[in-house]
PDB file of N, CA and C in Angstrom:
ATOM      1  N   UNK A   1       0.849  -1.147   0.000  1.00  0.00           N
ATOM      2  CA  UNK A   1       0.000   0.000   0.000  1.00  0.00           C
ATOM      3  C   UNK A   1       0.908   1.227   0.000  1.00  0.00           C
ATOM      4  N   UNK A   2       0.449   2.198  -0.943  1.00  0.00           N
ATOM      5  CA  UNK A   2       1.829   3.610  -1.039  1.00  0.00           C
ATOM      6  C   UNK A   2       0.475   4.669  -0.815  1.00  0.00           C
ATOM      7  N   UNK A   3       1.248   5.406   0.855  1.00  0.00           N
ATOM      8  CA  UNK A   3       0.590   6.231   1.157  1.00  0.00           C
ATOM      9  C   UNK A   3       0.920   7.831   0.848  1.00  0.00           C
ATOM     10  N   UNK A   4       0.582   8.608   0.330  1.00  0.00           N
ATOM     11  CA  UNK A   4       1.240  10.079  -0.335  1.00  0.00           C
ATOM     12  C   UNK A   4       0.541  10.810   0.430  1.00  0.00           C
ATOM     13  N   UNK A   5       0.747  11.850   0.622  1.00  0.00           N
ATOM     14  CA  UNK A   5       0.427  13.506   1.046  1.00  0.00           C
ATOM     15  C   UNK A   5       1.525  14.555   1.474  1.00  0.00           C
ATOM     16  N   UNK A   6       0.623  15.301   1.507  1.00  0.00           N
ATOM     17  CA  UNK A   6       1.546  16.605   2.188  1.00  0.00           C
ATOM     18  C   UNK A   6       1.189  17.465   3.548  1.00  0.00           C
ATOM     19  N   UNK A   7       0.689  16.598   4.299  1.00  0.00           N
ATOM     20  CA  UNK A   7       0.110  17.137   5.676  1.00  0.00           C
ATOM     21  C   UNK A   7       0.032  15.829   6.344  1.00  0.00           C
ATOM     22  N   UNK A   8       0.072  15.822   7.882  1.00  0.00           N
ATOM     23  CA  UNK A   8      -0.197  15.243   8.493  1.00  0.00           C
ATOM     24  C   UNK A   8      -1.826  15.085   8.962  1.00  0.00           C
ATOM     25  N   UNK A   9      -2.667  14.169   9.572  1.00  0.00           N
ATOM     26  CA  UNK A   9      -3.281  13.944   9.874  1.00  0.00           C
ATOM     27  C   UNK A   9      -3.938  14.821  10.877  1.00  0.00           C
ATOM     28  N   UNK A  10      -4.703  15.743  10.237  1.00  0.00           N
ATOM     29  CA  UNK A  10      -5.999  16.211  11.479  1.00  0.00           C
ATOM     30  C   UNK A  10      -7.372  16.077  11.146  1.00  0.00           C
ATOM     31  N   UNK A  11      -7.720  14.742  11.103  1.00  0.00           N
ATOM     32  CA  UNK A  11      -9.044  14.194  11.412  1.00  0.00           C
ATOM     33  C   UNK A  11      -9.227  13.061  11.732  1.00  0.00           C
ATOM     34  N   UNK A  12     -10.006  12.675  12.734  1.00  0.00           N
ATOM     35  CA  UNK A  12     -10.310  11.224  12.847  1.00  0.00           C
ATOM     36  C   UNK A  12      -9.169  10.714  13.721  1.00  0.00           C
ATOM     37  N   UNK A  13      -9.056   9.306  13.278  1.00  0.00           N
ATOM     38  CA  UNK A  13      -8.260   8.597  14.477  1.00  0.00           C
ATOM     39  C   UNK A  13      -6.802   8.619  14.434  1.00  0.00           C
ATOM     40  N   UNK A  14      -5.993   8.303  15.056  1.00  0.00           N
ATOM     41  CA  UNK A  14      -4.581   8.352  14.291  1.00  0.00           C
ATOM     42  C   UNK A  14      -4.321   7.796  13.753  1.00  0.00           C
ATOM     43  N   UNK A  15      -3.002   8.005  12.532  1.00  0.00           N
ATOM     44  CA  UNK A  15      -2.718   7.437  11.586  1.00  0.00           C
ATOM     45  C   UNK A  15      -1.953   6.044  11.862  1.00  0.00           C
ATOM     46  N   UNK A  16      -1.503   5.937  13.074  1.00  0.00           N
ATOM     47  CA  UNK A  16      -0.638   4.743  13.712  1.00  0.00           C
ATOM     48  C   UNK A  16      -1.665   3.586  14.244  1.00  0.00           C
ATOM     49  N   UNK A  17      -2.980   3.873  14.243  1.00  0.00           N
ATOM     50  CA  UNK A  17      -4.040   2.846  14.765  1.00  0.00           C
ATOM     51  C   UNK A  17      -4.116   2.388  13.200  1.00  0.00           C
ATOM     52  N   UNK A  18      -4.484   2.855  12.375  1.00  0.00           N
ATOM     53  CA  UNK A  18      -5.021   2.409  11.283  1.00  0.00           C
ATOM     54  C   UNK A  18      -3.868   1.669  10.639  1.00  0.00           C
ATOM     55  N   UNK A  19      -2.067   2.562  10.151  1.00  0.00           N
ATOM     56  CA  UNK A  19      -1.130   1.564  10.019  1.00  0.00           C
ATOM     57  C   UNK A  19      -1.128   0.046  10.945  1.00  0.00           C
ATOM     58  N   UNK A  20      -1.153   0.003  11.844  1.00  0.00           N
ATOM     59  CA  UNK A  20      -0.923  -1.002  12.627  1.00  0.00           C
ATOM     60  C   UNK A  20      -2.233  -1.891  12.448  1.00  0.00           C
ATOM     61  N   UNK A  21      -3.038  -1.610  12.426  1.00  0.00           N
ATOM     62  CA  UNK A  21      -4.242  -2.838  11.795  1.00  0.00           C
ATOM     63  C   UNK A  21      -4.269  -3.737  10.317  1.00  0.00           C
ATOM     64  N   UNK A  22      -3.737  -2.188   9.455  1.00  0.00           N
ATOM     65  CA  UNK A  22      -3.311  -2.997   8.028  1.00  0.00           C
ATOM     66  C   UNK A  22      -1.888  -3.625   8.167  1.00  0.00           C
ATOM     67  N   UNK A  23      -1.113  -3.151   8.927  1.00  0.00           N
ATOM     68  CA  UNK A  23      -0.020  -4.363   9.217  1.00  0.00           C
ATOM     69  C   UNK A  23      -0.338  -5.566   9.566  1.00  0.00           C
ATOM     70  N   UNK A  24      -1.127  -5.700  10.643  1.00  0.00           N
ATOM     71  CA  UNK A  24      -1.515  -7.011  10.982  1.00  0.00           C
ATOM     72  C   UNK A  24      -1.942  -7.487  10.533  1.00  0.00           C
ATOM     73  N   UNK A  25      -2.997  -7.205   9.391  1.00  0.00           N
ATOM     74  CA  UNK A  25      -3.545  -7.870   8.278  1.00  0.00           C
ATOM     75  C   UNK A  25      -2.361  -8.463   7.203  1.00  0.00           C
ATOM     76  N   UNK A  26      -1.017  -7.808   7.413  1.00  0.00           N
ATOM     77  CA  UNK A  26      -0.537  -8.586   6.065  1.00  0.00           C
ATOM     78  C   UNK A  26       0.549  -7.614   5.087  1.00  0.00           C
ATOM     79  N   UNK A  27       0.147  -6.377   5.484  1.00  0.00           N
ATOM     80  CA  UNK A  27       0.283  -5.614   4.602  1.00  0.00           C
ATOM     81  C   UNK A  27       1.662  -4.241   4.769  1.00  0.00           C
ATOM     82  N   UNK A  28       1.991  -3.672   3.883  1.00  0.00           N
ATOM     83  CA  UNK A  28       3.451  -3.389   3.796  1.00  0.00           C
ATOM     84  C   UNK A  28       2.747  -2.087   3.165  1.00  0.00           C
ATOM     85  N   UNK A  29       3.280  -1.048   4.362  1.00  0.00           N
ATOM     86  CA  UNK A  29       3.029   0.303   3.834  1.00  0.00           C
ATOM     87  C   UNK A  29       4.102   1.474   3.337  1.00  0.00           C
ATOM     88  N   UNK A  30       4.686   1.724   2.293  1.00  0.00           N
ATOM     89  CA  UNK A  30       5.256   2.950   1.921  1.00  0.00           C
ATOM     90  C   UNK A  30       4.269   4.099   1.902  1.00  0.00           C
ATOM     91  N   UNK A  31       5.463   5.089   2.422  1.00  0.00           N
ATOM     92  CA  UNK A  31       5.343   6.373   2.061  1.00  0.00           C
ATOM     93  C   UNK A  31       5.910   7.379   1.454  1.00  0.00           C
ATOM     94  N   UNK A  32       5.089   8.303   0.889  1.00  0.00           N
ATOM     95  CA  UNK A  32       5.648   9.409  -0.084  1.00  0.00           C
ATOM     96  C   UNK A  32       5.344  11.104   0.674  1.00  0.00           C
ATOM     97  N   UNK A  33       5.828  10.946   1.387  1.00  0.00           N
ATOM     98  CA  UNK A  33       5.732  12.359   1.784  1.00  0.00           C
ATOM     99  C   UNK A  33       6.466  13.757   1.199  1.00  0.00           C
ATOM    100  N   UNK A  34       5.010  14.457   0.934  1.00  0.00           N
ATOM    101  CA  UNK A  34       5.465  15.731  -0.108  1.00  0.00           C
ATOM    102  C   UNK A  34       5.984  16.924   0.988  1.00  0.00           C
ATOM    103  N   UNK A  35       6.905  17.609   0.664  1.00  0.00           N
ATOM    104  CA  UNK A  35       7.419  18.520   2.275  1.00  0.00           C
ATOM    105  C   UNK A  35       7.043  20.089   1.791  1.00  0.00           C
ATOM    106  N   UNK A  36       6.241  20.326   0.366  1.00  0.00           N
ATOM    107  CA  UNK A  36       5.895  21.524   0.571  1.00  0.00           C
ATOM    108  C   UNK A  36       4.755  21.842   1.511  1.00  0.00           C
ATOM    109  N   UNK A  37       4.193  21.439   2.697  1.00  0.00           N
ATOM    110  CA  UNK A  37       3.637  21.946   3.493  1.00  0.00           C
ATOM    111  C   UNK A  37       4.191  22.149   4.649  1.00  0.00           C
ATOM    112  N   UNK A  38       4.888  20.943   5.003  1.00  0.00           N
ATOM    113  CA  UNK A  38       4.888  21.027   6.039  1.00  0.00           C
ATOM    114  C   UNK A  38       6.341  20.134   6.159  1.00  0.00           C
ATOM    115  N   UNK A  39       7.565  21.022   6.781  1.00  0.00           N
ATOM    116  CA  UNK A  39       9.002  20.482   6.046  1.00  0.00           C
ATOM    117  C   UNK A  39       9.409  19.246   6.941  1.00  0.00           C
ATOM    118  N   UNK A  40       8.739  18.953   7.837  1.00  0.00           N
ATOM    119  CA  UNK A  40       8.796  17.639   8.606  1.00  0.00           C
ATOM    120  C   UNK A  40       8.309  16.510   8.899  1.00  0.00           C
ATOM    121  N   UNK A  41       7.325  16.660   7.703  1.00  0.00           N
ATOM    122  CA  UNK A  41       6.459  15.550   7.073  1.00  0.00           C
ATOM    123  C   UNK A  41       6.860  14.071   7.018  1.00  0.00           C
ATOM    124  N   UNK A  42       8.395  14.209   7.148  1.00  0.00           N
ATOM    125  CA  UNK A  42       9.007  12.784   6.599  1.00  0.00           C
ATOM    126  C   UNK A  42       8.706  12.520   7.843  1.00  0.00           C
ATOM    127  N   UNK A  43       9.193  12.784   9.335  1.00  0.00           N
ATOM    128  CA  UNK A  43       9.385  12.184  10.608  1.00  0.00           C
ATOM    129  C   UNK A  43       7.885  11.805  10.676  1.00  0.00           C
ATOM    130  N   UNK A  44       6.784  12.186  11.029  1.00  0.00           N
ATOM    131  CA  UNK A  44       5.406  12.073  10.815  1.00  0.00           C
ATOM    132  C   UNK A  44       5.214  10.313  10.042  1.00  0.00           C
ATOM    133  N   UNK A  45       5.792  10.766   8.949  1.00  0.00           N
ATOM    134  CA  UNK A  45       5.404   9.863   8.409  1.00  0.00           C
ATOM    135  C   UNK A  45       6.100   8.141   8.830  1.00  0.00           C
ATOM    136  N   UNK A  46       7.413   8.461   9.146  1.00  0.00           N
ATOM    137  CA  UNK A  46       8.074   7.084   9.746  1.00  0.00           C
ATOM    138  C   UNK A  46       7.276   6.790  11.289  1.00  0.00           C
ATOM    139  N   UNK A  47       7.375   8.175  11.648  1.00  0.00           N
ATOM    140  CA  UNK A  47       6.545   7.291  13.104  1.00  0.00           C
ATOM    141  C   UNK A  47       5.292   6.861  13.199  1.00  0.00           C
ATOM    142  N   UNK A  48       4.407   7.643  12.020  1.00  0.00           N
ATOM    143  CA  UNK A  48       3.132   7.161  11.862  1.00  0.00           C
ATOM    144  C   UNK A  48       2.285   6.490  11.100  1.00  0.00           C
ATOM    145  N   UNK A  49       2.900   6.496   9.731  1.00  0.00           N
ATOM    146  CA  UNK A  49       2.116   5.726   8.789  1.00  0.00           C
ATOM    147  C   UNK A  49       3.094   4.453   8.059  1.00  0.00           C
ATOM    148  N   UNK A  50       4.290   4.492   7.408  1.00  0.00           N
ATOM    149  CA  UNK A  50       4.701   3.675   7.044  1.00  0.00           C
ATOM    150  C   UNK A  50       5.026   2.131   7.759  1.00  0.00           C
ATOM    151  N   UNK A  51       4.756   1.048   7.832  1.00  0.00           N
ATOM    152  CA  UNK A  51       4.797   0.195   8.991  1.00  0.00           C
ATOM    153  C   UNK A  51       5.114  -1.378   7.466  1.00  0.00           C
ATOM    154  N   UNK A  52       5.490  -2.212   8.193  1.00  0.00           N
ATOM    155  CA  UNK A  52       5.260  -4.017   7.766  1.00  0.00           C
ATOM    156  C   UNK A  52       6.932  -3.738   7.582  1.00  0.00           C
ATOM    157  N   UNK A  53       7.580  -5.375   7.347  1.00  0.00           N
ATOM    158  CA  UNK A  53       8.796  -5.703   6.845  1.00  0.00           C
ATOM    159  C   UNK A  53       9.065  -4.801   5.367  1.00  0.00           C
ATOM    160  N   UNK A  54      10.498  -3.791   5.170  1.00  0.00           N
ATOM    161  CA  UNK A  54      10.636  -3.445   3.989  1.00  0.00           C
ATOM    162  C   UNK A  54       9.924  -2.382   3.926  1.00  0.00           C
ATOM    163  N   UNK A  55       8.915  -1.939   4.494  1.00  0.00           N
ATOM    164  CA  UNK A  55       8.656  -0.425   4.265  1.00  0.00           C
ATOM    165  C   UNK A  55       9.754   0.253   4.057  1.00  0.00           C
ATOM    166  N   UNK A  56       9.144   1.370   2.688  1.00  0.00           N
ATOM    167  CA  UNK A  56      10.447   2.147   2.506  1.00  0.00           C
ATOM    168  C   UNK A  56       9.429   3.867   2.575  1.00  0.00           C
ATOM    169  N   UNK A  57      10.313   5.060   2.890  1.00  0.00           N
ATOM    170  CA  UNK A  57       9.831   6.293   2.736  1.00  0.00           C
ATOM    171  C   UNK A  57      10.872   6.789   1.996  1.00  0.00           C
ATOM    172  N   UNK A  58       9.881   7.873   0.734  1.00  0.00           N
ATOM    173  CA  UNK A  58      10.718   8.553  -0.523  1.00  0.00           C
ATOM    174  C   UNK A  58      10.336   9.280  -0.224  1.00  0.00           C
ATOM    175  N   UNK A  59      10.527  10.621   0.129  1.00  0.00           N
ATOM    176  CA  UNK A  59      11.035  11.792   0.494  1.00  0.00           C
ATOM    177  C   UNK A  59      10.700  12.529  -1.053  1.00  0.00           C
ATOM    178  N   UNK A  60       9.315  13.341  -0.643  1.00  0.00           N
ATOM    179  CA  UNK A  60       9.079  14.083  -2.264  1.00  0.00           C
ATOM    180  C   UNK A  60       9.692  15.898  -1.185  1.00  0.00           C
ATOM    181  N   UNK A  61      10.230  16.084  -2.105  1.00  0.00           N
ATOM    182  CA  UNK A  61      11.158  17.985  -1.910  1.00  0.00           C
ATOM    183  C   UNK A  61       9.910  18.869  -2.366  1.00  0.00           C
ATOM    184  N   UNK A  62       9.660  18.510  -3.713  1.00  0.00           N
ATOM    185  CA  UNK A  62       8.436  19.587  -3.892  1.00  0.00           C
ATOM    186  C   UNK A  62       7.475  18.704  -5.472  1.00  0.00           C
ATOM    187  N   UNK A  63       6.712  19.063  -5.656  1.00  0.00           N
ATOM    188  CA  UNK A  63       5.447  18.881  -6.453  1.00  0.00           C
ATOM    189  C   UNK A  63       6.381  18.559  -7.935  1.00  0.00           C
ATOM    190  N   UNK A  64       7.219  18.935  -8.472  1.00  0.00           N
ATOM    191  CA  UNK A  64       8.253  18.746  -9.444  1.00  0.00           C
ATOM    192  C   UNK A  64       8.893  17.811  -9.361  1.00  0.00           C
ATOM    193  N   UNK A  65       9.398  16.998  -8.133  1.00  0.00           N
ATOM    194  CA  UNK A  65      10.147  15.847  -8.017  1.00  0.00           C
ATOM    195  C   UNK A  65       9.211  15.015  -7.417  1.00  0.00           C
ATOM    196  N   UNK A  66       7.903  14.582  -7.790  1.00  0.00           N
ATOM    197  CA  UNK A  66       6.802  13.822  -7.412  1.00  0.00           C
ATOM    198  C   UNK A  66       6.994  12.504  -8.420  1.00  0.00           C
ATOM    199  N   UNK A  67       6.868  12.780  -9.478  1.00  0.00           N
ATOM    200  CA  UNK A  67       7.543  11.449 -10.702  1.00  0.00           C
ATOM    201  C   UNK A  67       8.611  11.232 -10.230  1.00  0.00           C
ATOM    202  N   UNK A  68       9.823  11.395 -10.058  1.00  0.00           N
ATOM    203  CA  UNK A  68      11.211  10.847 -10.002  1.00  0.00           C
ATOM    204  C   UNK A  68      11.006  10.433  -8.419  1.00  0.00           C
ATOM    205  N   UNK A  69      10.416  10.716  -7.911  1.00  0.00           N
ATOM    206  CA  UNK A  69      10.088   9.661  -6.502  1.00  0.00           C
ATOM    207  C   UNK A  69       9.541   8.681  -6.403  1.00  0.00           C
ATOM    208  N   UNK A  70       8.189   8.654  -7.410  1.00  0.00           N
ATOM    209  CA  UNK A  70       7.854   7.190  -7.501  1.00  0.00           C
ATOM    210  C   UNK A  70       8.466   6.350  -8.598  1.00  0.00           C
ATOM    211  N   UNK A  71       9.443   7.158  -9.411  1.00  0.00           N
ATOM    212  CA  UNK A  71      10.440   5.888 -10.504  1.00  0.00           C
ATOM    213  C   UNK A  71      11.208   5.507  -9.321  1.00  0.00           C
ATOM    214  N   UNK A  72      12.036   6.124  -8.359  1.00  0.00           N
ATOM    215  CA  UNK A  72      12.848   6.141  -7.185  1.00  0.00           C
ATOM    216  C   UNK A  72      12.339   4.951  -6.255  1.00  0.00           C
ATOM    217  N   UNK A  73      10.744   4.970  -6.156  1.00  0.00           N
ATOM    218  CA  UNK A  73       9.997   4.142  -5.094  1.00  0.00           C
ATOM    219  C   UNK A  73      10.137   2.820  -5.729  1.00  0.00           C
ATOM    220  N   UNK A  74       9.542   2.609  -7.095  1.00  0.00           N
ATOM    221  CA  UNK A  74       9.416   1.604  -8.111  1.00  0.00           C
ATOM    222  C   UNK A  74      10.558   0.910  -8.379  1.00  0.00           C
ATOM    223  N   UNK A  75      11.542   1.345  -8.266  1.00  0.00           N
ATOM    224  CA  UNK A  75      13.173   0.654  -8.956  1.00  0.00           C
ATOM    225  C   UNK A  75      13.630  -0.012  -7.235  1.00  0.00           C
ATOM    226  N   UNK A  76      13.614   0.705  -6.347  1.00  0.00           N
ATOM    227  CA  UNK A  76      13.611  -0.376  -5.147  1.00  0.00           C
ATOM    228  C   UNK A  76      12.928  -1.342  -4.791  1.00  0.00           C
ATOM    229  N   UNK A  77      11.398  -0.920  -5.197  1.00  0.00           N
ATOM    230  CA  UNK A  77      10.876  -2.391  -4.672  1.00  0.00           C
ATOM    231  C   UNK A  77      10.797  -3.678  -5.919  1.00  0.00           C
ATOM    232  N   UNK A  78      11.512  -3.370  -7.078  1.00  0.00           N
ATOM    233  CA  UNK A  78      11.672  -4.002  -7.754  1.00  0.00           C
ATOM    234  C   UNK A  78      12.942  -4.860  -8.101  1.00  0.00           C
ATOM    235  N   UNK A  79      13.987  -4.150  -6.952  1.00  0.00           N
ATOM    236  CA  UNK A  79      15.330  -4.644  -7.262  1.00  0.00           C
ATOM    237  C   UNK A  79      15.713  -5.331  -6.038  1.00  0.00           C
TER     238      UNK A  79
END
C-alpha cells in the first residue's frame, strides 16, 4: 500500500491505529511524503504511517520531483 500527502493527519483517528491494523492484516506500507507543506512531514510519516517488513519512505522535496520519486519508489521495490 503507497501512502502520499503533504500534511499530516488532522481528522479522525490516528494514523498509527489504522497503520498497525493494516499491518496485521498482512500488509506493507510505503510512504511518499510531499514537504511543501509542512518540512517535517518525513518524521510524521516514519513514526506514523509507514509500517510491515521493507517499508520504505521517498522523500518528495516539492510537487516537481513527485515522478522521479515514484520511478525512485518503483526501482527499489523491484530490485
Amino acid at each position: 500500500m503507497d501512502i502520499s500527502g503533504d500534511r499530516s493527519n488532522n481528522n479522525g483517528r490516528r494514523a498509527s491505529l489504522a497503520r498497525d491494523e493494516e499491518v496485521d492484516a498482512g500488509f506493507i506500507i510505503n510512504g511518499l511524503p510531499i514537504l511543501t507543506e509542512e518540512p517535517a512531514l518525513d518524521r510524521y510519516f516514519r513514526e506514523e504511517v509507514i509500517g510491515g517488513p521493507g517499508a520504505l519512505l521517498v522523500v518528495v522535496e516539492n510537487l516537481e520531483s513527485f515522478s522521479t520519486a515514484i520511478v525512485k519508489k518503483l526501482l527499489v521495490e523491484i530490485s
